[in-house]
Protein backbone atom coordinates (compact mmCIF):
# COMPACT_ATOMS: atom_id res chain seq x y z
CA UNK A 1 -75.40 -28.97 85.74
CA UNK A 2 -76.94 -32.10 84.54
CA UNK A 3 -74.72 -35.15 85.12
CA UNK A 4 -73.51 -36.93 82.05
CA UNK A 5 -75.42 -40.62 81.57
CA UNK A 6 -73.37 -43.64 80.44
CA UNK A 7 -74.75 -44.37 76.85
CA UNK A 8 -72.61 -47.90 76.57
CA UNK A 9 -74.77 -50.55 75.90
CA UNK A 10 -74.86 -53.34 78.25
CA UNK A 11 -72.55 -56.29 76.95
CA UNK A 12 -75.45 -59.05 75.52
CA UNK A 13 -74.57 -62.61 75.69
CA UNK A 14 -74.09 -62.95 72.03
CA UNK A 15 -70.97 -60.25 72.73
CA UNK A 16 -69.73 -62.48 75.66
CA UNK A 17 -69.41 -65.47 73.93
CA UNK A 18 -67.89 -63.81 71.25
CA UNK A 19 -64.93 -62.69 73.22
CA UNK A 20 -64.90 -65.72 75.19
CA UNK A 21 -64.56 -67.53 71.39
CA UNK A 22 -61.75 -64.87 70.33
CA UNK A 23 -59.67 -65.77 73.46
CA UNK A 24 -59.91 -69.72 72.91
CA UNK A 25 -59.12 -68.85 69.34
CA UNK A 26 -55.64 -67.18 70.20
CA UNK A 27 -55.13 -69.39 73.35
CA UNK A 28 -54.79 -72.34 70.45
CA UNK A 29 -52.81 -70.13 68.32
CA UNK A 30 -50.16 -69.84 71.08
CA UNK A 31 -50.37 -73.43 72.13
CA UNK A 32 -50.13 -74.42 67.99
CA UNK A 33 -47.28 -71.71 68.01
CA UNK A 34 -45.71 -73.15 71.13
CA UNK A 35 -46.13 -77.06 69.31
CA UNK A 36 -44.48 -75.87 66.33
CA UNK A 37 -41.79 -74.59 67.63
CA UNK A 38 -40.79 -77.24 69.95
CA UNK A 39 -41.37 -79.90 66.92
CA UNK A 40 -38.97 -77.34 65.20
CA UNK A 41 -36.40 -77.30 67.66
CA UNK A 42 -36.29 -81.23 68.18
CA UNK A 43 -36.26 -81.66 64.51
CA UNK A 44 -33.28 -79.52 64.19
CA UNK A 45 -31.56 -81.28 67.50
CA UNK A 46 -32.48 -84.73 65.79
CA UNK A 47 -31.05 -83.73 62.25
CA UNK A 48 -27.75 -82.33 64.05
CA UNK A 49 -27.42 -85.52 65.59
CA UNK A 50 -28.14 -87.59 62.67
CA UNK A 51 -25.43 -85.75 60.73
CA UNK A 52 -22.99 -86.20 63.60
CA UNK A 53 -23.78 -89.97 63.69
CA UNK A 54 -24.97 -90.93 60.68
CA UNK A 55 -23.23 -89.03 57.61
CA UNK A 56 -23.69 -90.69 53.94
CA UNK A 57 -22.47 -94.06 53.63
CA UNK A 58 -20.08 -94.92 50.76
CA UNK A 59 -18.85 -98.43 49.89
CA UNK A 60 -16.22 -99.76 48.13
CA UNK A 61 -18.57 -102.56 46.62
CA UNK A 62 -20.59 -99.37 44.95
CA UNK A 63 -17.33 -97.88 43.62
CA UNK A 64 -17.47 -99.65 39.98
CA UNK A 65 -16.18 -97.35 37.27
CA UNK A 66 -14.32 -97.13 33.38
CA UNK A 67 -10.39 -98.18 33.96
CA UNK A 68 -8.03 -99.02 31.69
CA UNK A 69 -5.30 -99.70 33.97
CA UNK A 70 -3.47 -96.70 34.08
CA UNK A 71 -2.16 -94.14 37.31
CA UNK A 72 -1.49 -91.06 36.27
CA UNK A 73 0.16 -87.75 37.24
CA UNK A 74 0.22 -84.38 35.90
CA UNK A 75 3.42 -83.07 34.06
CA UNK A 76 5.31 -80.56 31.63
CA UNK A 77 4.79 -82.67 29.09
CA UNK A 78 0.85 -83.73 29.79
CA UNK A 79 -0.51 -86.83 31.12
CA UNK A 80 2.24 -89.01 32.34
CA UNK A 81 1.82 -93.17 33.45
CA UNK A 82 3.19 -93.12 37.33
CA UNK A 83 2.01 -96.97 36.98
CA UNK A 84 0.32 -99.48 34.67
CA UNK A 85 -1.65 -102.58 35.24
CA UNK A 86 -3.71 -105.06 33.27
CA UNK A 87 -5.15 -104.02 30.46
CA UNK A 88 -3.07 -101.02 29.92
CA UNK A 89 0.26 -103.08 30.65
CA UNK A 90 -1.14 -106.05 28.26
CA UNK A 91 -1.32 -103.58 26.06
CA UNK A 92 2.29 -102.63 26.36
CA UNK A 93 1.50 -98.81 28.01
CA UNK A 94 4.39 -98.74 31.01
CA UNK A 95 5.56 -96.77 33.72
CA UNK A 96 7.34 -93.17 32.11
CA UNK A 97 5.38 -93.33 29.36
CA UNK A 98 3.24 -89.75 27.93
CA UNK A 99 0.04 -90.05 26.41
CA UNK A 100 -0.22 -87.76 23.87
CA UNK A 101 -3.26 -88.93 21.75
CA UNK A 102 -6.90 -90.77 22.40
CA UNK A 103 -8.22 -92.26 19.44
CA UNK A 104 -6.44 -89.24 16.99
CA UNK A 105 -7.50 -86.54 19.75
CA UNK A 106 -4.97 -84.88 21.51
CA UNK A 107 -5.03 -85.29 24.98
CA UNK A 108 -3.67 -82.80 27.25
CA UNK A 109 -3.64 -83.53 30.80
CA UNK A 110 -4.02 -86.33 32.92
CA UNK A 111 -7.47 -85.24 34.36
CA UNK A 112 -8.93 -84.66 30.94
CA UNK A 113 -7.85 -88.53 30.20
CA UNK A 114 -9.32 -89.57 32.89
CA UNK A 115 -12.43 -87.77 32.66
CA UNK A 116 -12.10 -89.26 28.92
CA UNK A 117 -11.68 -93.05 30.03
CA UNK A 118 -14.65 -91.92 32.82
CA UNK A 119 -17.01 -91.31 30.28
CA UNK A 120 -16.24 -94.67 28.56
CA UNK A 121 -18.22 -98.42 29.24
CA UNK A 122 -17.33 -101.57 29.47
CA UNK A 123 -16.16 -103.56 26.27
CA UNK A 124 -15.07 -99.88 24.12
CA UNK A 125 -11.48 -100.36 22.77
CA UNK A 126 -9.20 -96.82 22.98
CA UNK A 127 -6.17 -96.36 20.24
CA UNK A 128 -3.72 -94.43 22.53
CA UNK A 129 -0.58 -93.11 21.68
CA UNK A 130 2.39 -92.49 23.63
CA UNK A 131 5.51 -91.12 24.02
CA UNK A 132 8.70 -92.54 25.56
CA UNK A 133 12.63 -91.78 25.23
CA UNK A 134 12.94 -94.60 22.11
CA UNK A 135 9.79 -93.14 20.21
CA UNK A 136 6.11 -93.08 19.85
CA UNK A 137 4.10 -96.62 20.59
CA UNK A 138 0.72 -96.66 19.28
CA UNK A 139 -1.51 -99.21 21.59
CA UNK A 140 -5.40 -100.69 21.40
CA UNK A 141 -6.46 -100.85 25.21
CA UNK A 142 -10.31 -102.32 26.11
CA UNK A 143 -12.01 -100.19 29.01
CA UNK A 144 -12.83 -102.64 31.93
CA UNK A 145 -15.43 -101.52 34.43
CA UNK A 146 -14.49 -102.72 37.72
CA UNK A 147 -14.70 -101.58 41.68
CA UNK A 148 -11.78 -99.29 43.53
CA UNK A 149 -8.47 -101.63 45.08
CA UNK A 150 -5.12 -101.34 45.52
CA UNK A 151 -4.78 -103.31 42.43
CA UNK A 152 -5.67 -100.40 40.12
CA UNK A 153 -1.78 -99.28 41.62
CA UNK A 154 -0.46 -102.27 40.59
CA UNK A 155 -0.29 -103.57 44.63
CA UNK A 156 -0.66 -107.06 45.53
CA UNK A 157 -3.82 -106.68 48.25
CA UNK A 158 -5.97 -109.08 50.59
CA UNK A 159 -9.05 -108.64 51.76
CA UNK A 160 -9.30 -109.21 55.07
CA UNK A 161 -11.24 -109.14 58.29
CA UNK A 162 -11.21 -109.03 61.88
CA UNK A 163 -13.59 -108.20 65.07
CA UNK A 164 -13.21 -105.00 67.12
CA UNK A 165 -13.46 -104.30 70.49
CA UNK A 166 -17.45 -104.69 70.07
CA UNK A 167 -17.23 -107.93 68.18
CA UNK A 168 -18.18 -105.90 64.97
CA UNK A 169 -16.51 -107.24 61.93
CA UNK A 170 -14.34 -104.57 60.21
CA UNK A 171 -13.35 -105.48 56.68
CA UNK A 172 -9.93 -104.13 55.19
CA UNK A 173 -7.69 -104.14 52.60
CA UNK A 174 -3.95 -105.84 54.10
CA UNK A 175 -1.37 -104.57 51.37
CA UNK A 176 1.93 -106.42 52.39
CA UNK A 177 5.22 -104.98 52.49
CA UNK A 178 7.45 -105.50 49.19
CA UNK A 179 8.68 -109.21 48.51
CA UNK A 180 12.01 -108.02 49.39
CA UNK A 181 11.34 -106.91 53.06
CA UNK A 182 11.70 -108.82 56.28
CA UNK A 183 10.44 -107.93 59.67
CA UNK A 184 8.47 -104.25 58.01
CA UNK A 185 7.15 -101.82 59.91
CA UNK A 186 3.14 -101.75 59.66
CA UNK A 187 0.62 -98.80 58.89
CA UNK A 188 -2.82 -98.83 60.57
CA UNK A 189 -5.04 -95.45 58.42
CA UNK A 190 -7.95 -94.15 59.69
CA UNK A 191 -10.34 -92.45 57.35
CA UNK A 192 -12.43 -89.19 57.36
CA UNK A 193 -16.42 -89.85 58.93
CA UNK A 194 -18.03 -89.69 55.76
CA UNK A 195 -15.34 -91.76 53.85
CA UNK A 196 -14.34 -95.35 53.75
CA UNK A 197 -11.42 -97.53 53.16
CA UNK A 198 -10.55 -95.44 49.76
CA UNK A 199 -9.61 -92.26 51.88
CA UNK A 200 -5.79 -93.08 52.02
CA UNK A 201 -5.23 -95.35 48.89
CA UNK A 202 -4.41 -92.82 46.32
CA UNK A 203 -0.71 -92.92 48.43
CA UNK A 204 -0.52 -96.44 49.28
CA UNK A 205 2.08 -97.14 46.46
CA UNK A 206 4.24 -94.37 47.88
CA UNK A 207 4.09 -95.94 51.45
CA UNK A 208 4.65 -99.70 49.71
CA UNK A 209 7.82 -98.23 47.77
CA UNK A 210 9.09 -97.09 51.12
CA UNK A 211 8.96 -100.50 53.09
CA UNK A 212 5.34 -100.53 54.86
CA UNK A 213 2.65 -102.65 55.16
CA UNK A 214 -0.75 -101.33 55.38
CA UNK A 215 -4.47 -102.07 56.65
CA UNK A 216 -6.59 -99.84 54.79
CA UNK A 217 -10.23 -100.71 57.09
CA UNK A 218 -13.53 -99.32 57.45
CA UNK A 219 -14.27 -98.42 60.59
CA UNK A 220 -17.50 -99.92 61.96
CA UNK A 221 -20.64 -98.17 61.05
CA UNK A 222 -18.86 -96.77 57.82
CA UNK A 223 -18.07 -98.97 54.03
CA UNK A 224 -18.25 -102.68 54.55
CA UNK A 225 -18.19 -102.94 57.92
CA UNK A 226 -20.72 -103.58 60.38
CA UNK A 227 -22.39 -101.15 62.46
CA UNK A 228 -24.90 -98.25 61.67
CA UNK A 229 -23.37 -95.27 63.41
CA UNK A 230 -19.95 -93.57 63.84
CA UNK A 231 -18.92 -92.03 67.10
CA UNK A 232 -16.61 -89.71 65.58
CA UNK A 233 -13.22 -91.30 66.77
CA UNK A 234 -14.69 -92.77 70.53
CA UNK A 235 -14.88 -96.40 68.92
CA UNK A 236 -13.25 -95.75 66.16
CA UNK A 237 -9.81 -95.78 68.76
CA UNK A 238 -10.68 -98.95 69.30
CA UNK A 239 -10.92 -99.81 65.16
CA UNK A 240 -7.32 -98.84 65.03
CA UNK A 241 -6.20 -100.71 68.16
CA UNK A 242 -8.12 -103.90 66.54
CA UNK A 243 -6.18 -102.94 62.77
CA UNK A 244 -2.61 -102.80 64.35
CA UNK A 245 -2.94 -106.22 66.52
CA UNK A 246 -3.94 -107.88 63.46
CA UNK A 247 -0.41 -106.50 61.56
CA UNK A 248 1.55 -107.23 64.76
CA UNK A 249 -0.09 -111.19 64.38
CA UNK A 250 1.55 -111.58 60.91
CA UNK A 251 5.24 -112.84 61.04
CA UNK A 252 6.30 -110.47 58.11
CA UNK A 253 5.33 -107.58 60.54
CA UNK A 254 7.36 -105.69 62.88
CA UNK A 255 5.22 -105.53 65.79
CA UNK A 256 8.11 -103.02 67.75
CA UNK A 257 7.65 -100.81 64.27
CA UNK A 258 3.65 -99.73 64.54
CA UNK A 259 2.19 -96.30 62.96
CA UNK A 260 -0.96 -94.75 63.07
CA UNK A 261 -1.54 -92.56 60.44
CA UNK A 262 -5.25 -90.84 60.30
CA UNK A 263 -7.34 -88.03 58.37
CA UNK A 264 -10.04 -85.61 60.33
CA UNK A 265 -11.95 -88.92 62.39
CA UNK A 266 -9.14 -91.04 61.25
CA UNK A 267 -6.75 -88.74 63.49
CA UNK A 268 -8.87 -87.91 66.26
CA UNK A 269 -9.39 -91.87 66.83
CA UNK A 270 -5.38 -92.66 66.33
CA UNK A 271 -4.89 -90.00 69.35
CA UNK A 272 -7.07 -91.15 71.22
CA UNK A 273 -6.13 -95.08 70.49
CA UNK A 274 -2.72 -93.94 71.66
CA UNK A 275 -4.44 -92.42 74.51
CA UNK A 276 -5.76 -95.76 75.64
CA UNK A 277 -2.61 -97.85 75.53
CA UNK A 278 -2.27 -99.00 71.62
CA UNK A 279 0.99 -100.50 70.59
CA UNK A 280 2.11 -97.75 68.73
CA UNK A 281 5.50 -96.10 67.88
CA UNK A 282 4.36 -93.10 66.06
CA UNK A 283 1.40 -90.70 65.13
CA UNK A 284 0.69 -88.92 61.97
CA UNK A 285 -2.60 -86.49 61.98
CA UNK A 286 -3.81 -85.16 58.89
CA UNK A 287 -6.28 -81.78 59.16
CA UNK A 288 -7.19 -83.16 63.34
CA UNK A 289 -9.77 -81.35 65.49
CA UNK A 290 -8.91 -80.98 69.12
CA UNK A 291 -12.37 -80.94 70.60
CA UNK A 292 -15.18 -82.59 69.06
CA UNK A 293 -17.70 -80.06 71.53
CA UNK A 294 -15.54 -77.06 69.89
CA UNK A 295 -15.66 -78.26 66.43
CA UNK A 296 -19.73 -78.83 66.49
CA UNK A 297 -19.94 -75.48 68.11
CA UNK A 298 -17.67 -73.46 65.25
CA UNK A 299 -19.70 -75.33 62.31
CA UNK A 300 -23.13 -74.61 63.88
CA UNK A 301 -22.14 -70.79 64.15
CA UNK A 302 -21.29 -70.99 61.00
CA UNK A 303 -24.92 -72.57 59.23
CA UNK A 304 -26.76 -71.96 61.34
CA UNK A 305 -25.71 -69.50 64.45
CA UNK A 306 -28.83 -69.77 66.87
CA UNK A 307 -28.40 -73.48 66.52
CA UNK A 308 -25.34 -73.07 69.06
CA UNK A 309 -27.77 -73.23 71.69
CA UNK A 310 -29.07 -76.64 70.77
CA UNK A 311 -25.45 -78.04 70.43
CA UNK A 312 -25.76 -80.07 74.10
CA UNK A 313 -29.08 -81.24 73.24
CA UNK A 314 -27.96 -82.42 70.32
CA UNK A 315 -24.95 -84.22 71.83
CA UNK A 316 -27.16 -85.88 74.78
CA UNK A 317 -29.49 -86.94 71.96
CA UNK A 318 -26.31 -88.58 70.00
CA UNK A 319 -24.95 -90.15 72.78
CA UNK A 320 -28.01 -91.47 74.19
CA UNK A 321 -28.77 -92.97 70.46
CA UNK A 322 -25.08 -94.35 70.42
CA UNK A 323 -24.15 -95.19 74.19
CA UNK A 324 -20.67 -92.63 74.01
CA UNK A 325 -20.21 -89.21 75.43
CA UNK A 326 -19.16 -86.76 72.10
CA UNK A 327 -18.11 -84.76 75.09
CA UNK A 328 -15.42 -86.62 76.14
CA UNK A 329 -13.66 -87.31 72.47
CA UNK A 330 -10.95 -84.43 73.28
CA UNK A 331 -7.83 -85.62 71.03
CA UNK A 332 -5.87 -82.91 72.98
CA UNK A 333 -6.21 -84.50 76.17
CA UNK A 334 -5.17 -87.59 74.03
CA UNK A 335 -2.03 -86.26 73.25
CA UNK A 336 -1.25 -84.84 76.97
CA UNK A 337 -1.47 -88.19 78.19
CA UNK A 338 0.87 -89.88 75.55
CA UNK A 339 4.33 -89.26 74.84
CA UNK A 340 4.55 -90.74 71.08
CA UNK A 341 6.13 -88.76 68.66
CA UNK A 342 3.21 -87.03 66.76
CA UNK A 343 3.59 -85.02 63.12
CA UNK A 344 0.61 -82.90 62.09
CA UNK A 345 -0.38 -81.75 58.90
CA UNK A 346 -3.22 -79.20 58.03
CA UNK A 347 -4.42 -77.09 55.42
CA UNK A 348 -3.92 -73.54 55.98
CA UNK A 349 -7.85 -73.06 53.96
CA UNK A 350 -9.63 -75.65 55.60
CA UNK A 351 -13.00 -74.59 56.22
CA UNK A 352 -14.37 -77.93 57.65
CA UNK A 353 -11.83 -77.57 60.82
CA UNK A 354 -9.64 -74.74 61.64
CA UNK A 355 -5.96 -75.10 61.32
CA UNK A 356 -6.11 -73.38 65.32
CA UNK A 357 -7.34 -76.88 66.69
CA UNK A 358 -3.46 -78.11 65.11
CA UNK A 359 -1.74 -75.49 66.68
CA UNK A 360 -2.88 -76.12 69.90
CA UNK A 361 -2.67 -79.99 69.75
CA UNK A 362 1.08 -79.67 68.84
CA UNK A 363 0.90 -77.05 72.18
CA UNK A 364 -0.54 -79.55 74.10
CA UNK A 365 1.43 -82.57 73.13
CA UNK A 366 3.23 -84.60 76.03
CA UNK A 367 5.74 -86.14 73.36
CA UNK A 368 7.62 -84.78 70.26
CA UNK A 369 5.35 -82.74 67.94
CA UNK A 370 5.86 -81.05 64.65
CA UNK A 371 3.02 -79.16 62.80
CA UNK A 372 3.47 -78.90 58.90
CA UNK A 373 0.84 -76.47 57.06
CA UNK A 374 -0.14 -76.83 53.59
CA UNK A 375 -0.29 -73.72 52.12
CA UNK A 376 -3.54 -73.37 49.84
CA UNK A 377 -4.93 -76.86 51.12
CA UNK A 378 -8.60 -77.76 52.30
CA UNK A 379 -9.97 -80.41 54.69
CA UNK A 380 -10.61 -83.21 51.87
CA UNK A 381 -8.26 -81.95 49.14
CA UNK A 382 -5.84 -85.03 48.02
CA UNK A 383 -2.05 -85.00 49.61
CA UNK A 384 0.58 -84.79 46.89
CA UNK A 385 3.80 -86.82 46.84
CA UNK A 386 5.86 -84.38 48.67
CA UNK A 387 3.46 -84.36 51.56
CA UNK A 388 3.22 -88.41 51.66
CA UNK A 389 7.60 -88.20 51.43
CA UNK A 390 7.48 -85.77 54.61
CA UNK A 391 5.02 -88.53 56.70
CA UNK A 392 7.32 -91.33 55.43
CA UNK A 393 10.55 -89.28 56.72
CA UNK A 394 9.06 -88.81 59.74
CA UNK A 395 7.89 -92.63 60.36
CA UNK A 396 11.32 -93.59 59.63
CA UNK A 397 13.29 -91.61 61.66
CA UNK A 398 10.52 -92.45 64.56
């Protein structure tokens, strides 16, 4: 048999540096791969960090809007005036009083009056008519553009400031206790991270009617404060610690008859203020996480689930950008290690942070605790007047 000859051409050198070429080419493919994906990865720790740290700012100086002096409520018979204030009350609009027409329209809710008087500028005059138990008053009211304060409730307010722990100036509104009171007891609120001041006014006549003074503040890094970043209630403990030594300095205050009352950040900071020694009698926490590490870790699995992974990263990058731990803000070791009476109150559709971290704060509490759920209510949706009655109930009987 004749043996079979190789017939494969030898390889030339034109062939070898072609597959030498082909190999560089996907050797710089996987490196450019490798390059993306890391600048990928530390984009998405950076931007988780940046929200955690850094959420959108909102001021009180940038709240200017169309007024006419009026707080309103929804009722059986439409839009009814809860309170009035300059120009409304100049006018001769009071408290009671149903607003039935706009300029010969009919109107037929509160929120489609306000959305009316929204939509207005400065300067425009409105013909309203209204109905109270004597008869109809027909009224001309000019629309006033003017920034958010307790004055639009028809509260006397200061604004004030003082330093916290940092030496950051924290600017607040101080809305003392009716003229009638002696010795009140004082409120300290804490707002949400991506809300200011504003967070807690829409119920600070409520809390006025019932005896309190109140520091409305901005916690540094957030509104008119200083600061750049929020530590999602590490500092912010020390905000509220600041807020109620400047009520227990004024001689109208209390200082044996303290509250902290806070929202989301707001509440994680007043357990954790409590925590650390403040002078505080009670604690009211609206919608509270228990565990900031648990909270990031259900939201990421919810956007974005492989993003779990990058959660520590992401926390190590925050607090080495901020100088705090996010690991160690645990509001439920906050409440183990203080024995204030503490009322929570969270929505039973929150989506932002699951009603589960209130049940197991109120499990965990060292001192009285009562949970109230809202039934139907979400993580920023606004408290009505029953809900404000049960937190003033419970501060009084505190």
């Amino acid at each position: 048999m004749t043996p079979e000859h190789d017939h494969t051409e030898p390889e030339t050198y034109r062939d070898l540096v072609r597959r030498r070429n082909r190999k560089r080419r996907a050797g710089r493919r996987v490196i450019a791969l490798v390059f993306v994906t890391a600048g990928a990865i530390l984009a998405l720790v950076f931007w988780i960090s940046q929200v955690m740290i850094s959420p959108p700012r909102s001021r009180v100086s940038e709240s200017a809007r169309s007024v006419i002096g009026l707080v309103l409520r929804e009722s059986r018979a439409g839009a009814e005036i809860v309170e009035a204030v300059p120009p409304a009350s100049t006018a001769g609009l009071r408290r009671g009083d149903h607003i039935v027409r706009v300029d010969g329209e009919p109107i037929g809710s509160a929120q489609q009056l306000r959305s009316l008087i929204e939509s207005c500028e400065a300067g425009w005059t409105l013909q309203i008519e209204a109905r109270r138990p004597e008869g109809m008053v027909l009224v001309d009211v000019v629309v006033e553009v003017r920034t958010v304060s307790p004055g639009d409730l028809g509260l006397e307010f200061q604004e004030v400031a003082f330093t916290d722990p940092r030496g950051l100036m924290l600017r607040a509104w101080y809305v003392p206790p009716p003229a009638s009171a002696t010795r009140s007891p004082g409120i300290a609120f804490g707002h949400g991270n991506a809300a200011d001041r504003r967070h807690w006014l829409d119920s600070a006549r409520q809390f006025h009617d019932a005896g309190f003074a109140q520091v409305l503040l901005d916690f540094s890094g957030r509104g008119e404060s200083q600061g750049e970043v929020i530590t999602l209630g590490a500092r912010e403990a020390g905000d509220l610690t600041a807020a109620l030594e400047y009520l227990s300095g004024r001689s109208e205050i209390d200082d044996a008859r303290l509250f902290l009352v806070g929202r989301s950040m707001g509440a994680a900071a007043a357990a954790l203020a409590a925590a650390e020694g403040a002078p505080v009698r009670a604690l009211v926490l609206d919608s509270p996480y228990a565990d900031l590490g648990r909270l990031a870790d259900e939201a990421l699995a919810r956007a974005l689930p492989p993003a779990v992974f990058l959660r520590p990263l992401a926390f190590r990058l925050a607090g080495w950008r901020t100088g705090f731990d996010p690991n160690r803000v645990r509001p439920i070791d906050a409440l183990r290690a203080t024995s204030v009476p503490v009322l929570i109150l969270h929505g039973t559709d929150d989506d932002v942070v699951s009603i589960e971290h209130s049940r197991d704060l109120a499990a965990a509490a060292a001192g009285p605790a009562r949970l109230v759920t809202l039934p139907g209510q979400g993580h920023n949706d606004p408290r009505d007047s029953e809900v404000i009655a049960t937190i003033i109930d419970f501060l009084r009987s505190s």
